[in-house]
C-alpha atoms as a PDB file:
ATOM      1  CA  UNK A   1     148.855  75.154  62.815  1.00  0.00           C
ATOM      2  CA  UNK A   2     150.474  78.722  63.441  1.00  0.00           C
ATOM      3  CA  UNK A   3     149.326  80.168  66.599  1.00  0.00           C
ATOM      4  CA  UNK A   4     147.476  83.210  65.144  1.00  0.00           C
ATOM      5  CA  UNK A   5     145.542  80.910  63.016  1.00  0.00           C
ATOM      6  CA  UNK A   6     144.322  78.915  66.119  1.00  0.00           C
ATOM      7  CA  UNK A   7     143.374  82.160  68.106  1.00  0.00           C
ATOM      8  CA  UNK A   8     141.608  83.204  65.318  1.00  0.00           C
ATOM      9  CA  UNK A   9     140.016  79.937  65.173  1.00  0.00           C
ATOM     10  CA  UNK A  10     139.429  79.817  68.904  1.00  0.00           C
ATOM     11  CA  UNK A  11     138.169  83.415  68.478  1.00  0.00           C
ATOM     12  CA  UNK A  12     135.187  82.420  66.101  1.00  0.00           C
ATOM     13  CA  UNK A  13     134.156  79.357  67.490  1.00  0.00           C
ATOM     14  CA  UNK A  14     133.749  81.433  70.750  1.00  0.00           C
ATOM     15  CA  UNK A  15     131.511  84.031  68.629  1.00  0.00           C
ATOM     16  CA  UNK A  16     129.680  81.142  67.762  1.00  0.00           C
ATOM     17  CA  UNK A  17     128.554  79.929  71.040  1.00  0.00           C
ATOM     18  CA  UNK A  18     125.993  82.242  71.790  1.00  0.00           C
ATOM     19  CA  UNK A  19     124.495  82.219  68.307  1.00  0.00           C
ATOM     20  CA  UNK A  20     124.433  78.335  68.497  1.00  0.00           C
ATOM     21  CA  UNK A  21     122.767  78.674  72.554  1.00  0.00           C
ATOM     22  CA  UNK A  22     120.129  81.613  70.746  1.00  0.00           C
ATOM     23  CA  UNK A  23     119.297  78.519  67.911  1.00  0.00           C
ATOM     24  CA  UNK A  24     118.542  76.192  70.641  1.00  0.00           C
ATOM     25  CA  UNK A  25     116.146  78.560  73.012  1.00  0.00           C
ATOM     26  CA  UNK A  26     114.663  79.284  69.812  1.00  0.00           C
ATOM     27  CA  UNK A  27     113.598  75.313  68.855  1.00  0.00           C
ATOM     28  CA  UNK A  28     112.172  74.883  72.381  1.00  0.00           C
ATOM     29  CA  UNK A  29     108.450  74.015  72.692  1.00  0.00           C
ATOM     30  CA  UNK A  30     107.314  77.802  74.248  1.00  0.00           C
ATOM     31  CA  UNK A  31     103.946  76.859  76.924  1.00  0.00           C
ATOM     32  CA  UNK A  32     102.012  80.326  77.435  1.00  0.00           C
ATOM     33  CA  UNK A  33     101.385  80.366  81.172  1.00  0.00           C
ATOM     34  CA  UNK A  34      98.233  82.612  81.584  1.00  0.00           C
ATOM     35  CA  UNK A  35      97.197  83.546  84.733  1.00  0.00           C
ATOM     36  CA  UNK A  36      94.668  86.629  86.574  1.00  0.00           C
ATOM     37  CA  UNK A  37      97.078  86.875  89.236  1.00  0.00           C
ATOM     38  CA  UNK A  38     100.949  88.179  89.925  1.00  0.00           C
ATOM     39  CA  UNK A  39     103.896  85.833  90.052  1.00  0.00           C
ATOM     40  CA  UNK A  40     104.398  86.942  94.125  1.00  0.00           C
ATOM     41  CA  UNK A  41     100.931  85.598  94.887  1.00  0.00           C
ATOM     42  CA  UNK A  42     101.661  82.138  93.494  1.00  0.00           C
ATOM     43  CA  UNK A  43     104.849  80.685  94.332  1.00  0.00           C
ATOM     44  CA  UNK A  44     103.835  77.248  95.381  1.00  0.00           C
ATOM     45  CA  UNK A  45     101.477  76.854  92.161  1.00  0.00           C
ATOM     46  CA  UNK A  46     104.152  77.876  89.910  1.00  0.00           C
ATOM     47  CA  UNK A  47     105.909  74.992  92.280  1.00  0.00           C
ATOM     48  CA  UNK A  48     103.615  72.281  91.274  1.00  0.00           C
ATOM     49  CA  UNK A  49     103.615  73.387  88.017  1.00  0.00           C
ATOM     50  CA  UNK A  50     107.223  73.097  86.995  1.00  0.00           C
ATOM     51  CA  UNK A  51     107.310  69.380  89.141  1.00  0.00           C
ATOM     52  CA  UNK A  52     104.333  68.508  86.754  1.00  0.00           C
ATOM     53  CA  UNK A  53     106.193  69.675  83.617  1.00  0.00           C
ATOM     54  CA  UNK A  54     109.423  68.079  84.821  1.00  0.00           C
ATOM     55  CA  UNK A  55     107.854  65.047  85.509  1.00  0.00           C
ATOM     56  CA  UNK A  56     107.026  64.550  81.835  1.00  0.00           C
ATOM     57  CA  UNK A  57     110.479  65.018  81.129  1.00  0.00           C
ATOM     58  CA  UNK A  58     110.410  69.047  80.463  1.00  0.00           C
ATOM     59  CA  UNK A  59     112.540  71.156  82.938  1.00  0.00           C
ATOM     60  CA  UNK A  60     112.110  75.221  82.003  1.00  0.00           C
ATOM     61  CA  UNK A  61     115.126  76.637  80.255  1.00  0.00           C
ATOM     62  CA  UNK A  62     116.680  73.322  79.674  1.00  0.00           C
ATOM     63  CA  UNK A  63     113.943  72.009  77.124  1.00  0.00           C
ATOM     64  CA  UNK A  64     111.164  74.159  77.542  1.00  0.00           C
ATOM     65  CA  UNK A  65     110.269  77.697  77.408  1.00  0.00           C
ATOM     66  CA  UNK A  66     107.369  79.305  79.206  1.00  0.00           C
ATOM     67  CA  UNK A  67     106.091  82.907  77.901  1.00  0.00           C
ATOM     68  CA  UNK A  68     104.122  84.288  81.098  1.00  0.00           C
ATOM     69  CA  UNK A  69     100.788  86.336  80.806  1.00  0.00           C
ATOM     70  CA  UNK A  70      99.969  87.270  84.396  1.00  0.00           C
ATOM     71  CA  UNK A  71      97.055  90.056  83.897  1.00  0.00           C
ATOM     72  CA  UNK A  72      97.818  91.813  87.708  1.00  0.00           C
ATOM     73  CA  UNK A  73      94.544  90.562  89.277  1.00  0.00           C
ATOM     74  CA  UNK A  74      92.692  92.592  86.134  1.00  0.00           C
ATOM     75  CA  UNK A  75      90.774  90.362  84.667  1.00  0.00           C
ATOM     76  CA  UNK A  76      90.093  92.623  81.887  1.00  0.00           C
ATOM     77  CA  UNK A  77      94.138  92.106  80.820  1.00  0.00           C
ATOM     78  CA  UNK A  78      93.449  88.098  80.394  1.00  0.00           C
ATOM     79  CA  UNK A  79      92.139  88.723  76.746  1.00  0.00           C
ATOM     80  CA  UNK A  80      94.837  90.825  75.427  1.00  0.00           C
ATOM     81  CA  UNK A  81      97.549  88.309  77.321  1.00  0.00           C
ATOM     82  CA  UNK A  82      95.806  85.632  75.542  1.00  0.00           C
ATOM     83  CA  UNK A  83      95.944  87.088  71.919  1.00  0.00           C
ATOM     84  CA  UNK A  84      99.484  87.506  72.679  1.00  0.00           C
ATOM     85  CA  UNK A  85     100.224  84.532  73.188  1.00  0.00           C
ATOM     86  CA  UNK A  86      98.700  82.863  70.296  1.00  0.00           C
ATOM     87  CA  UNK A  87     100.494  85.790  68.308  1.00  0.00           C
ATOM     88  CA  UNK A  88     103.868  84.065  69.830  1.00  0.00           C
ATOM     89  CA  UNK A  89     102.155  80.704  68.149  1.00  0.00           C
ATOM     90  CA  UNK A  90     103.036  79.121  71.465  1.00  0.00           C
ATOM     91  CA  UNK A  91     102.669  75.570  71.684  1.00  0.00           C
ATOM     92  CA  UNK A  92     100.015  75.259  74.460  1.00  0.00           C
ATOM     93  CA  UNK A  93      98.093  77.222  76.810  1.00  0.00           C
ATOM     94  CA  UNK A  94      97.905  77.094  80.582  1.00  0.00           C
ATOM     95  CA  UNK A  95      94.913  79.146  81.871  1.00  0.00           C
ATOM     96  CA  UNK A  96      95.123  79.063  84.988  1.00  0.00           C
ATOM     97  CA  UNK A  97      93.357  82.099  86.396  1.00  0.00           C
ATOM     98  CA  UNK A  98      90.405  80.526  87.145  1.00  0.00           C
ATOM     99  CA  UNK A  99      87.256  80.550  84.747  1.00  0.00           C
ATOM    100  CA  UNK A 100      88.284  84.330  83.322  1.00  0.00           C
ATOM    101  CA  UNK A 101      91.315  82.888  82.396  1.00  0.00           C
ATOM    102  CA  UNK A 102      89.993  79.722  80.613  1.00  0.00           C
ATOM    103  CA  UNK A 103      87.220  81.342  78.591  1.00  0.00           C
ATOM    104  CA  UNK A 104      90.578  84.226  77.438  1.00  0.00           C
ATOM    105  CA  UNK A 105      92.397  81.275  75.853  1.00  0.00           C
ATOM    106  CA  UNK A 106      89.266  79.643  74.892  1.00  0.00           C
ATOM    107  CA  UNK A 107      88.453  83.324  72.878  1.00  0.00           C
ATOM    108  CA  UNK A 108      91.503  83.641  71.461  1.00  0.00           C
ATOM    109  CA  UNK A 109      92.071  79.962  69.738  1.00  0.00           C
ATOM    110  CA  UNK A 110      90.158  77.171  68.372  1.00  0.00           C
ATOM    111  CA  UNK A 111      93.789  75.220  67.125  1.00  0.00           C
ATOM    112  CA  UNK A 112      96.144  75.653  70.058  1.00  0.00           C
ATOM    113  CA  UNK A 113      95.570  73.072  73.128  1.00  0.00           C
ATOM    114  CA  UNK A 114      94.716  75.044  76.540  1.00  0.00           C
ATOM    115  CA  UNK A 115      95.097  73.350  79.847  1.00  0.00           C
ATOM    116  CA  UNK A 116      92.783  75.068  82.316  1.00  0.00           C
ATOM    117  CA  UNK A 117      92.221  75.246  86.163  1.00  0.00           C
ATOM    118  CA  UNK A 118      88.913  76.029  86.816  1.00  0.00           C
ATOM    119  CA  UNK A 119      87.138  75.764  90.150  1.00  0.00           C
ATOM    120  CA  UNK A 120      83.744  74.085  88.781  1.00  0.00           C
ATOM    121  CA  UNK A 121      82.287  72.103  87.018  1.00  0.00           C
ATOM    122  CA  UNK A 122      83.878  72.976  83.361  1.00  0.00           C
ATOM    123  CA  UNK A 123      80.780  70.829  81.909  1.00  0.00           C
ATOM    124  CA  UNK A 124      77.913  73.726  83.178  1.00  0.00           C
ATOM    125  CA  UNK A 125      80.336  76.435  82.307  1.00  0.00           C
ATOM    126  CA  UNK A 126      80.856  75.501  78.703  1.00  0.00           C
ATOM    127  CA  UNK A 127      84.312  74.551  78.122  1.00  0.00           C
ATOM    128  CA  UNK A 128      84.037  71.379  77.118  1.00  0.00           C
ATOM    129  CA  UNK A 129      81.631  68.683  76.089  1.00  0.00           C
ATOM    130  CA  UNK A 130      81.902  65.936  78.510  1.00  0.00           C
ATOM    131  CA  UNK A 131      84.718  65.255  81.563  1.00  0.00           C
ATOM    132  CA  UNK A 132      85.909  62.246  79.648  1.00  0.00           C
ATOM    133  CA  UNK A 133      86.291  63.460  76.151  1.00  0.00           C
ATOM    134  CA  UNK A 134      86.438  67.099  76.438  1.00  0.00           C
ATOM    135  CA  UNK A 135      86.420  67.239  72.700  1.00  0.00           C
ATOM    136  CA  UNK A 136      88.102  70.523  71.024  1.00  0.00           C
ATOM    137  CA  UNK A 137      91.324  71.955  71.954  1.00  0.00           C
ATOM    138  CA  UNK A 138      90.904  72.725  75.717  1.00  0.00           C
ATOM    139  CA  UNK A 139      90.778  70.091  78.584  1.00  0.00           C
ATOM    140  CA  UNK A 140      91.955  70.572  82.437  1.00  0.00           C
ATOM    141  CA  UNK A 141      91.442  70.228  86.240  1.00  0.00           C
ATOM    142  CA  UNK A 142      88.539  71.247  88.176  1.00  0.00           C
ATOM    143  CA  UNK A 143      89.467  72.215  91.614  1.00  0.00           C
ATOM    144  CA  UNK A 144      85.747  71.296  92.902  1.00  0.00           C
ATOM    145  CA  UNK A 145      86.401  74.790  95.174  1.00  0.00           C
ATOM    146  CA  UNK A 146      82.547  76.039  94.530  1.00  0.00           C
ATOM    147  CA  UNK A 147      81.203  72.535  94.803  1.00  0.00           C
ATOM    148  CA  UNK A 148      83.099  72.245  98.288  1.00  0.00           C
ATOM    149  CA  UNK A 149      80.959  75.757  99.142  1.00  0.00           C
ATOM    150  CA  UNK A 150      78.264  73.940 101.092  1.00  0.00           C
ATOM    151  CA  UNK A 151      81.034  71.588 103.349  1.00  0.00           C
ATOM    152  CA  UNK A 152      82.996  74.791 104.004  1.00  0.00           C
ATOM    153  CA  UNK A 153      80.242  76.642 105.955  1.00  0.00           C
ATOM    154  CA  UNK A 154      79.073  73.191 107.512  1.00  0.00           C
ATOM    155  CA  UNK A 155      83.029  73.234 108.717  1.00  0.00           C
ATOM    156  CA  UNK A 156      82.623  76.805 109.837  1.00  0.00           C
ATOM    157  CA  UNK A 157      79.201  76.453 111.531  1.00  0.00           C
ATOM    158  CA  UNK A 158      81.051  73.308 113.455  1.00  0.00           C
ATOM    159  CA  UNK A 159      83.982  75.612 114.309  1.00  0.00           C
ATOM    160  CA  UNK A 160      81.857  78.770 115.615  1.00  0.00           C
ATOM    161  CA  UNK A 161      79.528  77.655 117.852  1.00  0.00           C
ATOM    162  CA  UNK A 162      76.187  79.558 117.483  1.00  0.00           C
ATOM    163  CA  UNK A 163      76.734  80.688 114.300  1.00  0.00           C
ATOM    164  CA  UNK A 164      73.374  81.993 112.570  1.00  0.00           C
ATOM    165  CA  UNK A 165      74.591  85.187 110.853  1.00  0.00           C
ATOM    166  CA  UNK A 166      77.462  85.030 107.975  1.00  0.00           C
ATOM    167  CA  UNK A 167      79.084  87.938 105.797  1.00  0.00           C
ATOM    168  CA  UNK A 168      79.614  86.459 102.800  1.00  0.00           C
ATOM    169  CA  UNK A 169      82.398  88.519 100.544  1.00  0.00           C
ATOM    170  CA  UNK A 170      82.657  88.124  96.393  1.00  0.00           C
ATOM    171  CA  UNK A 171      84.460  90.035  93.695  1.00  0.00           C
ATOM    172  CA  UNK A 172      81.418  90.584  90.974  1.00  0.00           C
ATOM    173  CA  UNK A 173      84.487  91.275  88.449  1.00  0.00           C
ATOM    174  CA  UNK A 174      84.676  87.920  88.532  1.00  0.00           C
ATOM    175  CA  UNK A 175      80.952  87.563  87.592  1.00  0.00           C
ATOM    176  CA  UNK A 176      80.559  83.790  86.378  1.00  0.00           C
ATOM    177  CA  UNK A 177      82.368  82.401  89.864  1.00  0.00           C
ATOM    178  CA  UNK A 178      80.607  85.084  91.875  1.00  0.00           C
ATOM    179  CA  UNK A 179      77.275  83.752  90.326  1.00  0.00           C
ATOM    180  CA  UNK A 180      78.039  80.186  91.028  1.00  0.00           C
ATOM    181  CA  UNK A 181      79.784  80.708  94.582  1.00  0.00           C
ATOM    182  CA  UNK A 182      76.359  82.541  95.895  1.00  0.00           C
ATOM    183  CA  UNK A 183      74.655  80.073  94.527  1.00  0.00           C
ATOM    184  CA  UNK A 184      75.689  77.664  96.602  1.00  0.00           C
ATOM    185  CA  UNK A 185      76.159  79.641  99.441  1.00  0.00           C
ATOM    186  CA  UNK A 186      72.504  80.247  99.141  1.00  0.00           C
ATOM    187  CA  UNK A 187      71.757  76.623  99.049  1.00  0.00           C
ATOM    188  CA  UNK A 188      73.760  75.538 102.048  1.00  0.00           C
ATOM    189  CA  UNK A 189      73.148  78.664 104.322  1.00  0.00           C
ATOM    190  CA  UNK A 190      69.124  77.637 103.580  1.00  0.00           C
ATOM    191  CA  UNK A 191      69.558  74.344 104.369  1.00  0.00           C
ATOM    192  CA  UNK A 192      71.467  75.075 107.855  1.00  0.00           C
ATOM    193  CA  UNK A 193      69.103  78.178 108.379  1.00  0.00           C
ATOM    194  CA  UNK A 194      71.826  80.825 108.219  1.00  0.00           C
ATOM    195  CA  UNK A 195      71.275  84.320 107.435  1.00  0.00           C
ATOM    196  CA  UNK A 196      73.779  85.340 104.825  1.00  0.00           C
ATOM    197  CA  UNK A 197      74.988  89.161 103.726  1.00  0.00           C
ATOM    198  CA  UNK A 198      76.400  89.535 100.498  1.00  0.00           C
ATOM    199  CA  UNK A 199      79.528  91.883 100.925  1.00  0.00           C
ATOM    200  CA  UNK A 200      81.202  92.851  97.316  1.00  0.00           C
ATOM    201  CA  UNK A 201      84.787  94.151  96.905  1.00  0.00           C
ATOM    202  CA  UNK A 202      87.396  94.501  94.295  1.00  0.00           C
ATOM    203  CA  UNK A 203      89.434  96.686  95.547  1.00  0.00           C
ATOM    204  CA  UNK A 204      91.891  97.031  98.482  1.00  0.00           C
ATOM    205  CA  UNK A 205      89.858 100.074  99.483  1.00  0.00           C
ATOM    206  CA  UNK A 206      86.616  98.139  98.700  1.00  0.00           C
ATOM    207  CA  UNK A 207      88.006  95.182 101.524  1.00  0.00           C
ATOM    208  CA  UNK A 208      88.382  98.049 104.070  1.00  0.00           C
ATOM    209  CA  UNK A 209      84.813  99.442 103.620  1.00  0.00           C
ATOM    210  CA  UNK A 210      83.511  95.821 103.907  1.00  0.00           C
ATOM    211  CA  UNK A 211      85.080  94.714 107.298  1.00  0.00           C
ATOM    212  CA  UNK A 212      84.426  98.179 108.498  1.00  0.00           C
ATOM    213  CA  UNK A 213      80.395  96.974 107.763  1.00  0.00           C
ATOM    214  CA  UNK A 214      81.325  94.488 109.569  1.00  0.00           C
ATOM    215  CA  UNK A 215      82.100  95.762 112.325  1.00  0.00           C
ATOM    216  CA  UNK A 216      78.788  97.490 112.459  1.00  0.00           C
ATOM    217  CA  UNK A 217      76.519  94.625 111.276  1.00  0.00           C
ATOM    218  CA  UNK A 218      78.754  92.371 113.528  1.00  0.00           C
ATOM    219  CA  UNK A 219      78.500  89.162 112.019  1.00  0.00           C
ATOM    220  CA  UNK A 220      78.893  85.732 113.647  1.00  0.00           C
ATOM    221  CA  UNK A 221      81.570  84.894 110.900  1.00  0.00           C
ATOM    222  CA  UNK A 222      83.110  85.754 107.301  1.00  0.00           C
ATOM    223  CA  UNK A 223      82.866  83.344 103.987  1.00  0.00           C
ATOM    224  CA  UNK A 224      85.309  84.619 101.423  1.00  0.00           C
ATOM    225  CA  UNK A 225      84.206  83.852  98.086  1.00  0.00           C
ATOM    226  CA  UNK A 226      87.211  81.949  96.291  1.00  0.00           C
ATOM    227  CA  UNK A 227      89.350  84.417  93.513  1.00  0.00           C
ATOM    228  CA  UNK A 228      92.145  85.505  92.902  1.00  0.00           C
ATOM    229  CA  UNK A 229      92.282  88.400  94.200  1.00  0.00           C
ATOM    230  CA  UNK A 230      91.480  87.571  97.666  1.00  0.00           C
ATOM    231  CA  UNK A 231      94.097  85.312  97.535  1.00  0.00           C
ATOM    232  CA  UNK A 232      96.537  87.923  96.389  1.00  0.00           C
ATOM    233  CA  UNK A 233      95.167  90.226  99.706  1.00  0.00           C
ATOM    234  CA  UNK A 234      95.307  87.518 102.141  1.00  0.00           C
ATOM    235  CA  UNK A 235      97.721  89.391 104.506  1.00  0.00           C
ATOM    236  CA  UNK A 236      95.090  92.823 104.268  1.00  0.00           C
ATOM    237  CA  UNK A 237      91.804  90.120 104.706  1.00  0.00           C
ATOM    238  CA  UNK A 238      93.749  88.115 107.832  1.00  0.00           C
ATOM    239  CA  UNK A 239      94.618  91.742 109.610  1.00  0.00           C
ATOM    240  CA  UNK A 240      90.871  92.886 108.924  1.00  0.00           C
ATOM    241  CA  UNK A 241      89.795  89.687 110.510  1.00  0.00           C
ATOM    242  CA  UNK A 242      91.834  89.770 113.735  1.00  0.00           C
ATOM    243  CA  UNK A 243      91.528  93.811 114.375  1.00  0.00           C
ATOM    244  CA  UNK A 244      87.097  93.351 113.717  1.00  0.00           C
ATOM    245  CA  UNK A 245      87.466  89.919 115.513  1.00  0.00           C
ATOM    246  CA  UNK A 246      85.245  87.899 113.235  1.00  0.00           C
ATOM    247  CA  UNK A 247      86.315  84.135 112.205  1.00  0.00           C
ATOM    248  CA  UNK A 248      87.168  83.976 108.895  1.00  0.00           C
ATOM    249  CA  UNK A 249      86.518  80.690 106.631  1.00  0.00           C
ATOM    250  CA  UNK A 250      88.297  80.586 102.407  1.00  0.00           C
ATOM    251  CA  UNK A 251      88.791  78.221 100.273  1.00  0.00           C
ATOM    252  CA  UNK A 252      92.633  79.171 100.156  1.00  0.00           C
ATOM    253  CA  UNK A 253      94.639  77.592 102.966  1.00  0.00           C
ATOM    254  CA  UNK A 254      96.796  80.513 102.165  1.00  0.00           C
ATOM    255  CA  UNK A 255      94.789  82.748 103.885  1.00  0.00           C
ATOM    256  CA  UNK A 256      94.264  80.162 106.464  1.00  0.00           C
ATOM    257  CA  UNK A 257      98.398  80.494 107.078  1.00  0.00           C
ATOM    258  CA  UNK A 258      98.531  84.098 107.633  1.00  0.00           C
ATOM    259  CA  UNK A 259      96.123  83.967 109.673  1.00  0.00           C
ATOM    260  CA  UNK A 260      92.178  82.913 108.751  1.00  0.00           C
ATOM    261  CA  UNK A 261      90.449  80.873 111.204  1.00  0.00           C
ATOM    262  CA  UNK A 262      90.658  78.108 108.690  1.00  0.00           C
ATOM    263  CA  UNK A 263      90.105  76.617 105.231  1.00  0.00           C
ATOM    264  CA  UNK A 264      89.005  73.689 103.045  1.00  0.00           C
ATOM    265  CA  UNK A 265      89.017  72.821  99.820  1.00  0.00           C
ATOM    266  CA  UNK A 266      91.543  71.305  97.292  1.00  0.00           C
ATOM    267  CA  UNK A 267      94.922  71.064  97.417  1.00  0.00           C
ATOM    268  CA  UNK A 268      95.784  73.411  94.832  1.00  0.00           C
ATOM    269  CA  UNK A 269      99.296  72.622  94.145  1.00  0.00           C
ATOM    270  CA  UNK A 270      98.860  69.336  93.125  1.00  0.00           C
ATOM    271  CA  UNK A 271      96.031  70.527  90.931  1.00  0.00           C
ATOM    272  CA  UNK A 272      98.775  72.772  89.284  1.00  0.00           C
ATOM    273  CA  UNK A 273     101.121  69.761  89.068  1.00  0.00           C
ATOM    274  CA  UNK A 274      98.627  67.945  87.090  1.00  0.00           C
ATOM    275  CA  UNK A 275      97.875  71.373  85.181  1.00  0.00           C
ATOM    276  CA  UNK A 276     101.963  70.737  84.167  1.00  0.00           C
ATOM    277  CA  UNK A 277     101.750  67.358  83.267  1.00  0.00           C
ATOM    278  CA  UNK A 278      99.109  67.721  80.659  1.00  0.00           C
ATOM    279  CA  UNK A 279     101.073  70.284  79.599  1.00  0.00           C
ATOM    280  CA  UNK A 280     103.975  67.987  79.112  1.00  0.00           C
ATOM    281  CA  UNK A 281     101.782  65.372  77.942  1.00  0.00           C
ATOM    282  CA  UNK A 282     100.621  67.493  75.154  1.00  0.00           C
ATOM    283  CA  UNK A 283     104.153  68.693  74.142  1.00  0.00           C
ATOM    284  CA  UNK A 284     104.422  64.605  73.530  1.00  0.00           C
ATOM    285  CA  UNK A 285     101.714  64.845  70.882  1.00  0.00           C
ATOM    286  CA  UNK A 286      98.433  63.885  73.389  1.00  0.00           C
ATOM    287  CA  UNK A 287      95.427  65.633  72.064  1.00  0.00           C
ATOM    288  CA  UNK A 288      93.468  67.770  74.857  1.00  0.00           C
ATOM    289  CA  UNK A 289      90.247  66.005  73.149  1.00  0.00           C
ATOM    290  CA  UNK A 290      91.687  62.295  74.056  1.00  0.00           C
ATOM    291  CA  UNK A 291      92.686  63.953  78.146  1.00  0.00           C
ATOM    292  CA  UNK A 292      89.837  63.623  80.582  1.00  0.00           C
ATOM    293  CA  UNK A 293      89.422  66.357  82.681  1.00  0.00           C
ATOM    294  CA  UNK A 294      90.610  65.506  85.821  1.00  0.00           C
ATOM    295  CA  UNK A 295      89.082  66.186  89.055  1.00  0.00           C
ATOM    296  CA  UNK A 296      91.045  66.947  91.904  1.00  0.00           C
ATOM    297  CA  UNK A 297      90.549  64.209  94.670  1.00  0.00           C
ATOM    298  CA  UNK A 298      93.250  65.717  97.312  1.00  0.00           C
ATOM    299  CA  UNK A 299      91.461  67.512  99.852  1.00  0.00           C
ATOM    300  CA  UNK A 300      92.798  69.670 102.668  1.00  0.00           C
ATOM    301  CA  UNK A 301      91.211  71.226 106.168  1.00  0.00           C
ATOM    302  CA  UNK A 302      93.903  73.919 107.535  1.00  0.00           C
ATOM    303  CA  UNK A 303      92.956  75.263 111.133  1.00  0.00           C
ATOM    304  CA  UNK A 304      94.821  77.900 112.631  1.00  0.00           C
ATOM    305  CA  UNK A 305      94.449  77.446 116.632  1.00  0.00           C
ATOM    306  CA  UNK A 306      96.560  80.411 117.218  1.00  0.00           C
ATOM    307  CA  UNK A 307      93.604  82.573 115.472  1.00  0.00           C
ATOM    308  CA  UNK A 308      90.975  80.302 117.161  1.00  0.00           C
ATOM    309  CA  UNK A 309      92.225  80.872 120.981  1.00  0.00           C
ATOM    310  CA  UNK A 310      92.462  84.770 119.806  1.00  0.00           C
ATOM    311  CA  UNK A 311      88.844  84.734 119.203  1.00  0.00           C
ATOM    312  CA  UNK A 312      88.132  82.757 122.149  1.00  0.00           C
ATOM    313  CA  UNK A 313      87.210  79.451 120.467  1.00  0.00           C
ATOM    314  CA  UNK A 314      88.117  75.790 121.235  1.00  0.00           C
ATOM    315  CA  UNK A 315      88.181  73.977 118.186  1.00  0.00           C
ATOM    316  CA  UNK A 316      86.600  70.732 119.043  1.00  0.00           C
ATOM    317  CA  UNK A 317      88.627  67.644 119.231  1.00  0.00           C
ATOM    318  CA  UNK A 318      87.224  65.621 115.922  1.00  0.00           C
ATOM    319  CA  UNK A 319      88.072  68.844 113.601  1.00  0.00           C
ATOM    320  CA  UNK A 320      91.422  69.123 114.920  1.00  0.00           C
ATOM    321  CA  UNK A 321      91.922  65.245 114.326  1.00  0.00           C
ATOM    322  CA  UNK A 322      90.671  65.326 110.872  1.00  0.00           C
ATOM    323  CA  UNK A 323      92.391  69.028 109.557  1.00  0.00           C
ATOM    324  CA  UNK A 324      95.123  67.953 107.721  1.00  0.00           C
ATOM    325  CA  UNK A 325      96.922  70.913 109.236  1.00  0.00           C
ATOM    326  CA  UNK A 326      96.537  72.523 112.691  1.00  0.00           C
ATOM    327  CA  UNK A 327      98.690  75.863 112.651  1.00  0.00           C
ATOM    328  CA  UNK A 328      99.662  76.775 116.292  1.00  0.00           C
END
């Protein structure tokens, strides 16, 4: 062969290369990855999620593409991100954000599977028939966050010694979880006799006003409602709590790390691992009818001591043996 016929040769197989890599991204499996909150407020869930999807054999960008919908702790976005989605005729739906999220992709399509995370019971809320045969396209993991409610203030009360007055704080944007959370709340403050106050805020501005009521109402202690969008102001909440003084219990052990006197509930990215393997699972050809919705069963107690000897507490010697995490 004459050397300008193998540069031109060479030349065009080169061209090729990135139309033939284009062909490829294009026959990947696409998941949508729908979500309330912002990518910075969720790096260990996105985490679990990729070990989940990797564990069923899918690693992103290799063999898998994931189109992300992350609605910037507006809730009102989640519908719109969802009809996009199914516009891009994605292959399956993670919802994520929480119930808002789940009932989006729910809204949006009755064909493509959705994998959701929701923090209740998805039985009472309506997405899907029964935990073992969810029926329909969507099936999931439920966190068990709001049935956890009534051990989280027992925790708390055990943790703040004297405790008979709570601030309780919700987002109503999120109005089914804010309607189940204070339902519980209810139940479990009446059964320790516990006077609650029911603090709203959806704003940054709207957390300010509230600790600044609380440091007229002075509380014994704080219950943050679980959302996402306390999660996403953990840093504001944990500074609120220290400068007003007040203990401060979540569901989030997030909030517990930056400083919250502490936090129980699931471990949340496992539950996002499992979220991935469905996922995977479903890419396989598993129907989200024939997946039971699984229940998380990893549970975790964070204490921060440092927080606790700011406020002048001694966290007694059984909680400290039994938190799965004791931040000093």
């Amino acid at each position: 062969m004459k050397r300008r016929e193998f540069i031109t040769l060479l030349g065009g197989a080169t061209a090729a290369w990135p139309v033939a890599a284009r062909a490829q991204q294009e026959r990947m499996p696409v998941i949508g990855f729908l979500d309330t909150r912002s990518p910075d407020a969720v790096p260990d869930r996105l985490r679990g999620f990729r070990q989940g999807l990797k564990d069923t054999g899918y690693v992103e960008g290799e063999n898998v593409a994931i189109a992300y919908g992350w609605a910037e702790n507006q809730p009102d976005r989640l519908p719109a991100l969802a009809a996009e989605l199914v516009r891009r005729q994605v292959a399956v739906i993670t919802a994520t954000g929480g119930v808002a999220a789940a009932f989006a992709a729910k809204a949006a399509s009755t064909t493509i599977p959705i994998v959701f995370g929701a923090p209740e019971d998805p039985v009472r809320l309506g997405l899907v028939a029964s935990l073992a045969r969810p029926g329909g396209n969507l099936t999931g993991v439920n966190f068990l966050n709001v049935e956890l409610t009534a051990k989280r203030l027992e925790l708390l009360r055990e943790l703040v010694p004297g405790v008979a007055r709570v601030a309780v704080l919700v987002n109503r944007t999120n109005a089914a979880n804010t309607e189940t959370t204070l339902r519980e709340v209810e139940a479990a403050a009446r059964a320790m006799r516990l006077q609650l106050q029911i603090f709203n805020a959806r704003t940054s501005r709207e957390i300010d006003a509230a600790f600044a009521a609380f440091g007229r109402e002075r509380p014994d202690a704080v219950f943050v409602g679980q959302d996402g969008f306390f999660n996403s102001r953990r840093l504001q909440l944990a500074n609120m709590a220290a400068r007003h003084a007040v203990p401060m219990a979540s569901a989030s052990r997030d909030i517990a790390e930056v400083g919250g006197l502490m936090s129980y509930g699931s471990n949340i990215t496992d539950a996002f691992r499992q979220i991935g393997v469905y996922a995977g699972r479903i890419l396989k050809g598993a129907k989200p009818a024939d997946l039971p919705v699984v229940q998380s069963t990893k549970f975790e107690l964070v204490i921060n001591n440092q927080t606790a000897r700011m406020l002048g507490l001694t966290v007694p010697d059984k909680l400290l043996a039994a938190a799965d995490e004791v931040i000093e």
